[in-house]
PDB file of N, CA and C in Angstrom:
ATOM      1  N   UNK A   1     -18.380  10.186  10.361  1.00  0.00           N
ATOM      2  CA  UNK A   1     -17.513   9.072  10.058  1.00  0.00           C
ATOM      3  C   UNK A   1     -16.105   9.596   9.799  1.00  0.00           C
ATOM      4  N   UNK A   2     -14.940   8.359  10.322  1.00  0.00           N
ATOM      5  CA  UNK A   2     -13.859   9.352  10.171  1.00  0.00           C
ATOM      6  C   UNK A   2     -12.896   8.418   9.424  1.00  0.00           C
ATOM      7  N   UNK A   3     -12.341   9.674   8.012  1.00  0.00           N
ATOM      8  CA  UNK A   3     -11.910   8.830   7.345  1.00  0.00           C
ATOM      9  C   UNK A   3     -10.241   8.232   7.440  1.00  0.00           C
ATOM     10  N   UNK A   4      -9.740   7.563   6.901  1.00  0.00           N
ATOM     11  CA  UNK A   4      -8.784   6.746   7.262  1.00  0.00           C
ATOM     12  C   UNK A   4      -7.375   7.796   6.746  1.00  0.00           C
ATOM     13  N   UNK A   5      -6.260   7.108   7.060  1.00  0.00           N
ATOM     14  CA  UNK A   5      -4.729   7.961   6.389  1.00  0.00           C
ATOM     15  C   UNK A   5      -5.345   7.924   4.748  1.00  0.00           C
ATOM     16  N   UNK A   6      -4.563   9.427   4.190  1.00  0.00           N
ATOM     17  CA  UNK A   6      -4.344   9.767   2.926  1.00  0.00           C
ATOM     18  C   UNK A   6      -3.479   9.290   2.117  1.00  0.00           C
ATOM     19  N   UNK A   7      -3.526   8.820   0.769  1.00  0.00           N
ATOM     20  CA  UNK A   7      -2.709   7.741   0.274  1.00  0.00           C
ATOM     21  C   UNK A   7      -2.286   8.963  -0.724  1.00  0.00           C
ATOM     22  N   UNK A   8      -1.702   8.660  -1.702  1.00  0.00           N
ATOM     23  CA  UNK A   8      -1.327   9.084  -2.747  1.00  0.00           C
ATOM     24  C   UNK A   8      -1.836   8.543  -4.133  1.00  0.00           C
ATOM     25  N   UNK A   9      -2.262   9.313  -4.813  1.00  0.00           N
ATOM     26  CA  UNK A   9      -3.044   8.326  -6.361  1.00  0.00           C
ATOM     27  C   UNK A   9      -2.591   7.446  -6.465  1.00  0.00           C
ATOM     28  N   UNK A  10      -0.681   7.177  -6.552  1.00  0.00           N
ATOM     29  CA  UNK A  10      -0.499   5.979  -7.373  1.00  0.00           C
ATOM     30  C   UNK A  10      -0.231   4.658  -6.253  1.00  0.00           C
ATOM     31  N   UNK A  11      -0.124   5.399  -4.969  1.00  0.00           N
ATOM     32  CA  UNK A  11      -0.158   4.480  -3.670  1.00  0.00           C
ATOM     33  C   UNK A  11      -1.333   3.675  -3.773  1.00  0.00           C
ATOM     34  N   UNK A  12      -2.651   4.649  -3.963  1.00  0.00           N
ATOM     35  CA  UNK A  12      -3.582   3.937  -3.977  1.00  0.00           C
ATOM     36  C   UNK A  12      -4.243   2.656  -5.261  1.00  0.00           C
ATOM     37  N   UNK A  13      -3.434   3.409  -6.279  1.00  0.00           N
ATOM     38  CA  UNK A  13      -3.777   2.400  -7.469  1.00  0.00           C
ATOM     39  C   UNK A  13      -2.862   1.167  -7.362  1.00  0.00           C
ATOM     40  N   UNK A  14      -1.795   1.150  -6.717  1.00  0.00           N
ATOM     41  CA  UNK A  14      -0.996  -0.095  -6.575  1.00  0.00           C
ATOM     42  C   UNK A  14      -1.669  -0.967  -5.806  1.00  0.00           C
ATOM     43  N   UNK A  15      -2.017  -0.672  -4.199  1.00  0.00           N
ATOM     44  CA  UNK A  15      -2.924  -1.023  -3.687  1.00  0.00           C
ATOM     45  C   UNK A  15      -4.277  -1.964  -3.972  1.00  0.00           C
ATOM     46  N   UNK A  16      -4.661  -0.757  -5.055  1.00  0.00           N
ATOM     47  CA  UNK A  16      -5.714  -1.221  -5.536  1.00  0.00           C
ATOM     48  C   UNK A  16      -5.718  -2.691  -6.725  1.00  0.00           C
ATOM     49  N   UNK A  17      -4.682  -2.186  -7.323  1.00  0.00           N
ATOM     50  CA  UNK A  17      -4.040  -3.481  -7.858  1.00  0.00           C
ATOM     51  C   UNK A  17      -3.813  -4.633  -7.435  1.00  0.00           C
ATOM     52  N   UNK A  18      -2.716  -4.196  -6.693  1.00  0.00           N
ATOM     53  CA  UNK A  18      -2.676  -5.737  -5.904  1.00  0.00           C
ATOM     54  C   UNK A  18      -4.005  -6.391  -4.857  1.00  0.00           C
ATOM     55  N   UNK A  19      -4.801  -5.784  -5.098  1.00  0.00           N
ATOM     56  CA  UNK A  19      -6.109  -6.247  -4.155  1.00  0.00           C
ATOM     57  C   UNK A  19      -6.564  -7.241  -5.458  1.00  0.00           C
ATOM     58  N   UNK A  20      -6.755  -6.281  -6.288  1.00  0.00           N
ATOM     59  CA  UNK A  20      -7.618  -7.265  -7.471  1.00  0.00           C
ATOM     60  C   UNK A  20      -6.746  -8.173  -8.128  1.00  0.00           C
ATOM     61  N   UNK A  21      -5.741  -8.153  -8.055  1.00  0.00           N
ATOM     62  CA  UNK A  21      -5.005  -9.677  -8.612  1.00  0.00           C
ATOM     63  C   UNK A  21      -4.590 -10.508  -7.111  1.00  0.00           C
ATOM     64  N   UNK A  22      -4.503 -10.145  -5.901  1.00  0.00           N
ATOM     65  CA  UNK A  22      -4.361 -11.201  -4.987  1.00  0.00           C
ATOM     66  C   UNK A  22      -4.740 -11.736  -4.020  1.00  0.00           C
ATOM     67  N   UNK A  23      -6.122 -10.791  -3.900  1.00  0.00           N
ATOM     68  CA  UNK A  23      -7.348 -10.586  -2.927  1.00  0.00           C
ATOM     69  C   UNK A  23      -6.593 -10.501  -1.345  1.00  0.00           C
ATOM     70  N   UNK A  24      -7.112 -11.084  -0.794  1.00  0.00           N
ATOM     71  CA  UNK A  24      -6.656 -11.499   0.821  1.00  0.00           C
ATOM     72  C   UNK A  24      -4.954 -11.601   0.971  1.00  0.00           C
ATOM     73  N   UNK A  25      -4.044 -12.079  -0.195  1.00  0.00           N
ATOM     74  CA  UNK A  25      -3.338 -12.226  -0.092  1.00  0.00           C
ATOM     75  C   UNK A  25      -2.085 -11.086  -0.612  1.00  0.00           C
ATOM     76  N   UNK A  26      -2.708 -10.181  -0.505  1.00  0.00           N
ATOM     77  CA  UNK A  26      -2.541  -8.582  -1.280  1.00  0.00           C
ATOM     78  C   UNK A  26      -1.790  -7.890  -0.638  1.00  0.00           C
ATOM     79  N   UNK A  27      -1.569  -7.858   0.895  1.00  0.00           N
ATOM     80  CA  UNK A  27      -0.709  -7.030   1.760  1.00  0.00           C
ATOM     81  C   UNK A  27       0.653  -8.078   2.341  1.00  0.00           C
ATOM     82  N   UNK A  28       0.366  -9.874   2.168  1.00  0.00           N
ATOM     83  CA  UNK A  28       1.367 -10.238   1.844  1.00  0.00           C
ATOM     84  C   UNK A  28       2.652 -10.071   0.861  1.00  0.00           C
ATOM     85  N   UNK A  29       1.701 -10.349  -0.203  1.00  0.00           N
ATOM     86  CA  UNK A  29       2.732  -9.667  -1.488  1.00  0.00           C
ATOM     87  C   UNK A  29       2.980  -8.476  -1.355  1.00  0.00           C
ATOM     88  N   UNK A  30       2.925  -7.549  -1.224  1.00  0.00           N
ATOM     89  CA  UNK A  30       3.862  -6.491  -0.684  1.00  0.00           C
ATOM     90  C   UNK A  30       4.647  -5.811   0.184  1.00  0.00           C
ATOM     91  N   UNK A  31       4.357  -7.231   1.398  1.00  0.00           N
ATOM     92  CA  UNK A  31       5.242  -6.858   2.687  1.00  0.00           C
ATOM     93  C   UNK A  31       6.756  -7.868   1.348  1.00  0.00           C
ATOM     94  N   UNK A  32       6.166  -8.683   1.077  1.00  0.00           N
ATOM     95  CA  UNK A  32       7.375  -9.054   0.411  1.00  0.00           C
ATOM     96  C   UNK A  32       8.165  -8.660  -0.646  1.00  0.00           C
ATOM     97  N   UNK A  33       7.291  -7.971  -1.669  1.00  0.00           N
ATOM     98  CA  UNK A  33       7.849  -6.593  -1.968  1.00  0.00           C
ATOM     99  C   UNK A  33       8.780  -5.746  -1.247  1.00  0.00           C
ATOM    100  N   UNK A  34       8.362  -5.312   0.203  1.00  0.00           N
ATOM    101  CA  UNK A  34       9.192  -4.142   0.734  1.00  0.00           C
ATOM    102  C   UNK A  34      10.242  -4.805   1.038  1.00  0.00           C
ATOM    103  N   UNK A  35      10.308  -5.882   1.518  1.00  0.00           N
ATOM    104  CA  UNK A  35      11.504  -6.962   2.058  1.00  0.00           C
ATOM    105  C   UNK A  35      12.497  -7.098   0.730  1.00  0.00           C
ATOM    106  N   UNK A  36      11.909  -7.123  -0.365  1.00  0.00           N
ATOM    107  CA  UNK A  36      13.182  -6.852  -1.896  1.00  0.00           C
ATOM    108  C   UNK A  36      13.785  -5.376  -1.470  1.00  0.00           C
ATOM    109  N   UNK A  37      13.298  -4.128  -1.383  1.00  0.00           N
ATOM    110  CA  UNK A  37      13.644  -3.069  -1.372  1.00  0.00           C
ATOM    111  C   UNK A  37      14.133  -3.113  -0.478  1.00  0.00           C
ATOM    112  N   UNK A  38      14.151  -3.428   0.739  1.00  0.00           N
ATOM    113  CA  UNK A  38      15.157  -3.173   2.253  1.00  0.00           C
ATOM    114  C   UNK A  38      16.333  -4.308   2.130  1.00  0.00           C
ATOM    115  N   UNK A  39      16.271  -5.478   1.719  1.00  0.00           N
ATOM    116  CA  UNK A  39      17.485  -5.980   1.239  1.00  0.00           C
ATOM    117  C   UNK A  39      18.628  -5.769   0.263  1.00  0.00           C
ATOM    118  N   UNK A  40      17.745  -4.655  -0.522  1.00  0.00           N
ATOM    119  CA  UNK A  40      18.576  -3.614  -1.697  1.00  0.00           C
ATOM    120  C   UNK A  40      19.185  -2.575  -1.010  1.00  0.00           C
ATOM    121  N   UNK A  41      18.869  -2.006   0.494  1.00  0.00           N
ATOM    122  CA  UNK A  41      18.733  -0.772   1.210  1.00  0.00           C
ATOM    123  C   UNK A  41      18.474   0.056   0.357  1.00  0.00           C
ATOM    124  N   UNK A  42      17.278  -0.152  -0.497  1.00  0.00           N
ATOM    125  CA  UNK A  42      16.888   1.068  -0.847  1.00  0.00           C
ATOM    126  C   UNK A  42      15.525   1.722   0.011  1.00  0.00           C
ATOM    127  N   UNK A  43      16.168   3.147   0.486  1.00  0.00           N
ATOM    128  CA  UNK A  43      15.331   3.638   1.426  1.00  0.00           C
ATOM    129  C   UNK A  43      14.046   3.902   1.093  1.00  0.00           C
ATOM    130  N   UNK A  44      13.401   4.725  -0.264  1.00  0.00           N
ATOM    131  CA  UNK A  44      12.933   5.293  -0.645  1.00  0.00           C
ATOM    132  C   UNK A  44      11.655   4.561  -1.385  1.00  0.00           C
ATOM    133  N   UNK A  45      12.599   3.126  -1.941  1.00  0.00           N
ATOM    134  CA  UNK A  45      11.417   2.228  -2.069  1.00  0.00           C
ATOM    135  C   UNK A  45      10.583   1.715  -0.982  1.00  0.00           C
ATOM    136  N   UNK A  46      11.401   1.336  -0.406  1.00  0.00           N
ATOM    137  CA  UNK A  46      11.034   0.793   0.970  1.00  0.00           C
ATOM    138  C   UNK A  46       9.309   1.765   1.860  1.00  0.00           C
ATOM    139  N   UNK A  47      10.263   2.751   1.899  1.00  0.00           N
ATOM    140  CA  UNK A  47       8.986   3.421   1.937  1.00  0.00           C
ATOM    141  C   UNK A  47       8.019   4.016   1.350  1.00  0.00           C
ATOM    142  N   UNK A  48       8.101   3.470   0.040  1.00  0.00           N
ATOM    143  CA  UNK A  48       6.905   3.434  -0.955  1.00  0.00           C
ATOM    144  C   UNK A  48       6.347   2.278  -0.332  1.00  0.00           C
ATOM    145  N   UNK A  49       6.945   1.527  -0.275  1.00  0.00           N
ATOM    146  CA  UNK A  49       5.653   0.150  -0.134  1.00  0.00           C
ATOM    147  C   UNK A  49       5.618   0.307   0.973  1.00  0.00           C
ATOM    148  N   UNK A  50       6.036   0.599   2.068  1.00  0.00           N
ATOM    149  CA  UNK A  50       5.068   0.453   3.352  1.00  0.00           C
ATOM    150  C   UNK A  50       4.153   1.134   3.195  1.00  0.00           C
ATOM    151  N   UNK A  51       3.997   2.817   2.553  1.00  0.00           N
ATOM    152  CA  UNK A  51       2.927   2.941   2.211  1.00  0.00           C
ATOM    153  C   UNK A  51       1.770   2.121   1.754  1.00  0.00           C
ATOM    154  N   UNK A  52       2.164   1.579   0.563  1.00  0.00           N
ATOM    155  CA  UNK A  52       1.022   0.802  -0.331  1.00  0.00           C
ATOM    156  C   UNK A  52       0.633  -0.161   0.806  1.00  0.00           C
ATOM    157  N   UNK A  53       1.501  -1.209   1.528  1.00  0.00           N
ATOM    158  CA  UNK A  53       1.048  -2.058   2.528  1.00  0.00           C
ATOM    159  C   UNK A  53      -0.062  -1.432   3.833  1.00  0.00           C
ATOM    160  N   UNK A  54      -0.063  -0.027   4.286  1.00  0.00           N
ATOM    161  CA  UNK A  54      -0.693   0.521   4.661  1.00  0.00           C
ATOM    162  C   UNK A  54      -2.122   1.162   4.014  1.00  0.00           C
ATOM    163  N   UNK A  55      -2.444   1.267   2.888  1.00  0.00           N
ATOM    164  CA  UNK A  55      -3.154   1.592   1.952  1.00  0.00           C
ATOM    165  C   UNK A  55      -3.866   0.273   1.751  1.00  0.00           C
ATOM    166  N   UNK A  56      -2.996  -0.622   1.358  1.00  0.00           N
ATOM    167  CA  UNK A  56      -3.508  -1.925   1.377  1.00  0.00           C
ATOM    168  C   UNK A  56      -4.512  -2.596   2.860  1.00  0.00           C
ATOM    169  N   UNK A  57      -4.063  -2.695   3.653  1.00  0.00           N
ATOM    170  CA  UNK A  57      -4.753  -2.346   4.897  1.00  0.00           C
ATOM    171  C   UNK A  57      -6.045  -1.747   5.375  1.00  0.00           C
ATOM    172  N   UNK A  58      -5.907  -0.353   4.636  1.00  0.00           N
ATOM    173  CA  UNK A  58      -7.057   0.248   5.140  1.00  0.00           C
ATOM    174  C   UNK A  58      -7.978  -0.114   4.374  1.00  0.00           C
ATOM    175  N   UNK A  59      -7.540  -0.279   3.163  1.00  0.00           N
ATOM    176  CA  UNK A  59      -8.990  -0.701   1.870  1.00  0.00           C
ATOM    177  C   UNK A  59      -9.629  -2.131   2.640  1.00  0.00           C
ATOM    178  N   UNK A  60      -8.405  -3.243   2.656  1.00  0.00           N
ATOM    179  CA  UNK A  60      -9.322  -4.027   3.256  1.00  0.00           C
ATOM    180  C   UNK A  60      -9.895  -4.169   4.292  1.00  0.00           C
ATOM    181  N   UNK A  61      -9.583  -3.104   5.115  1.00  0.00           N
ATOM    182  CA  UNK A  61     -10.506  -2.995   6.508  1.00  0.00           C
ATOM    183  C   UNK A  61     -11.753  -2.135   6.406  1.00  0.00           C
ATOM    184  N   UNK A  62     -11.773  -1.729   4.899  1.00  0.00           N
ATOM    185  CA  UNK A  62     -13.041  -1.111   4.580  1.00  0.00           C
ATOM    186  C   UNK A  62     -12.991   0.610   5.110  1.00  0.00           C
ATOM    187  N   UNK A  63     -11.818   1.207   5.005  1.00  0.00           N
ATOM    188  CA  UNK A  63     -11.096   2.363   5.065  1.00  0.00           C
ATOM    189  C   UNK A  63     -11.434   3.082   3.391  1.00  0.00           C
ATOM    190  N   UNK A  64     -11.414   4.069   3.590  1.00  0.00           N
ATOM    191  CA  UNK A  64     -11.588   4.661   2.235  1.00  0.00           C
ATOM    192  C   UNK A  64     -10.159   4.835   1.506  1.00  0.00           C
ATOM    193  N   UNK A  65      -9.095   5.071   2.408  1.00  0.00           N
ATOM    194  CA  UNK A  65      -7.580   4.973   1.312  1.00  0.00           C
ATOM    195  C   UNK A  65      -7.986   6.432   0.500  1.00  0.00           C
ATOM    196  N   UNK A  66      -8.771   7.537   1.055  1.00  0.00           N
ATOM    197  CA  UNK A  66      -8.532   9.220   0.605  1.00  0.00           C
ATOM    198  C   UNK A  66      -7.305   9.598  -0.265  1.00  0.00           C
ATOM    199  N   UNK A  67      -7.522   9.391  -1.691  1.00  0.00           N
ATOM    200  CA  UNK A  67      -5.892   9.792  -2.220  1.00  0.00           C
ATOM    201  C   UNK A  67      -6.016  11.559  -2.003  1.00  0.00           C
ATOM    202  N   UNK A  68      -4.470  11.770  -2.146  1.00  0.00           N
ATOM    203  CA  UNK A  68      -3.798  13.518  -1.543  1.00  0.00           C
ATOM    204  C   UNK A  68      -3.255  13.307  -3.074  1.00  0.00           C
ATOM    205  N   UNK A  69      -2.542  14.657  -3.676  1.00  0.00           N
ATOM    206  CA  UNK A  69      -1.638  14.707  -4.087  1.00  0.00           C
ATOM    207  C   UNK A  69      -0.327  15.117  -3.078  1.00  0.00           C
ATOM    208  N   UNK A  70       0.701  14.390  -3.620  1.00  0.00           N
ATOM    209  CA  UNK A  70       2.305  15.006  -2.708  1.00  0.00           C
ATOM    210  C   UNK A  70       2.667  16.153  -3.607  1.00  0.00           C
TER     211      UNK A  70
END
């Protein structure tokens, strides 16, 4: 079995968060999230949450979301 992209602990606990407070609606709220950070141009957030939105993703596609340390 092959496992999915490597998240980061706290990638994955945000993730994981927002799963359990918004179920299905979990990778919405944080595409809209990233949409605050790219209207700030902040780069760095921005690509924090596409992470998490990607993380978010794989959990609910039943992906394991493997945290790494960076």
């Amino acid at each position: 079995m092959t496992e999915g992209p490597a998240f980061s602990e706290q990638t994955r606990a945000t993730a994981e968060a927002l799963i359990a407070q918004y179920g299905e609606d979990a990778e919405v709220i944080a595409t809209l999230r990233a949409a605050e950070f790219a209207a700030l141009g902040d780069r760095k957030g921005l690509a924090d949450w596409d992470d998490i939105i990607a993380c978010v993703a794989a959990l609910q596609a039943g992906g394991t979301g493997g945290a790494t340390l960076n």
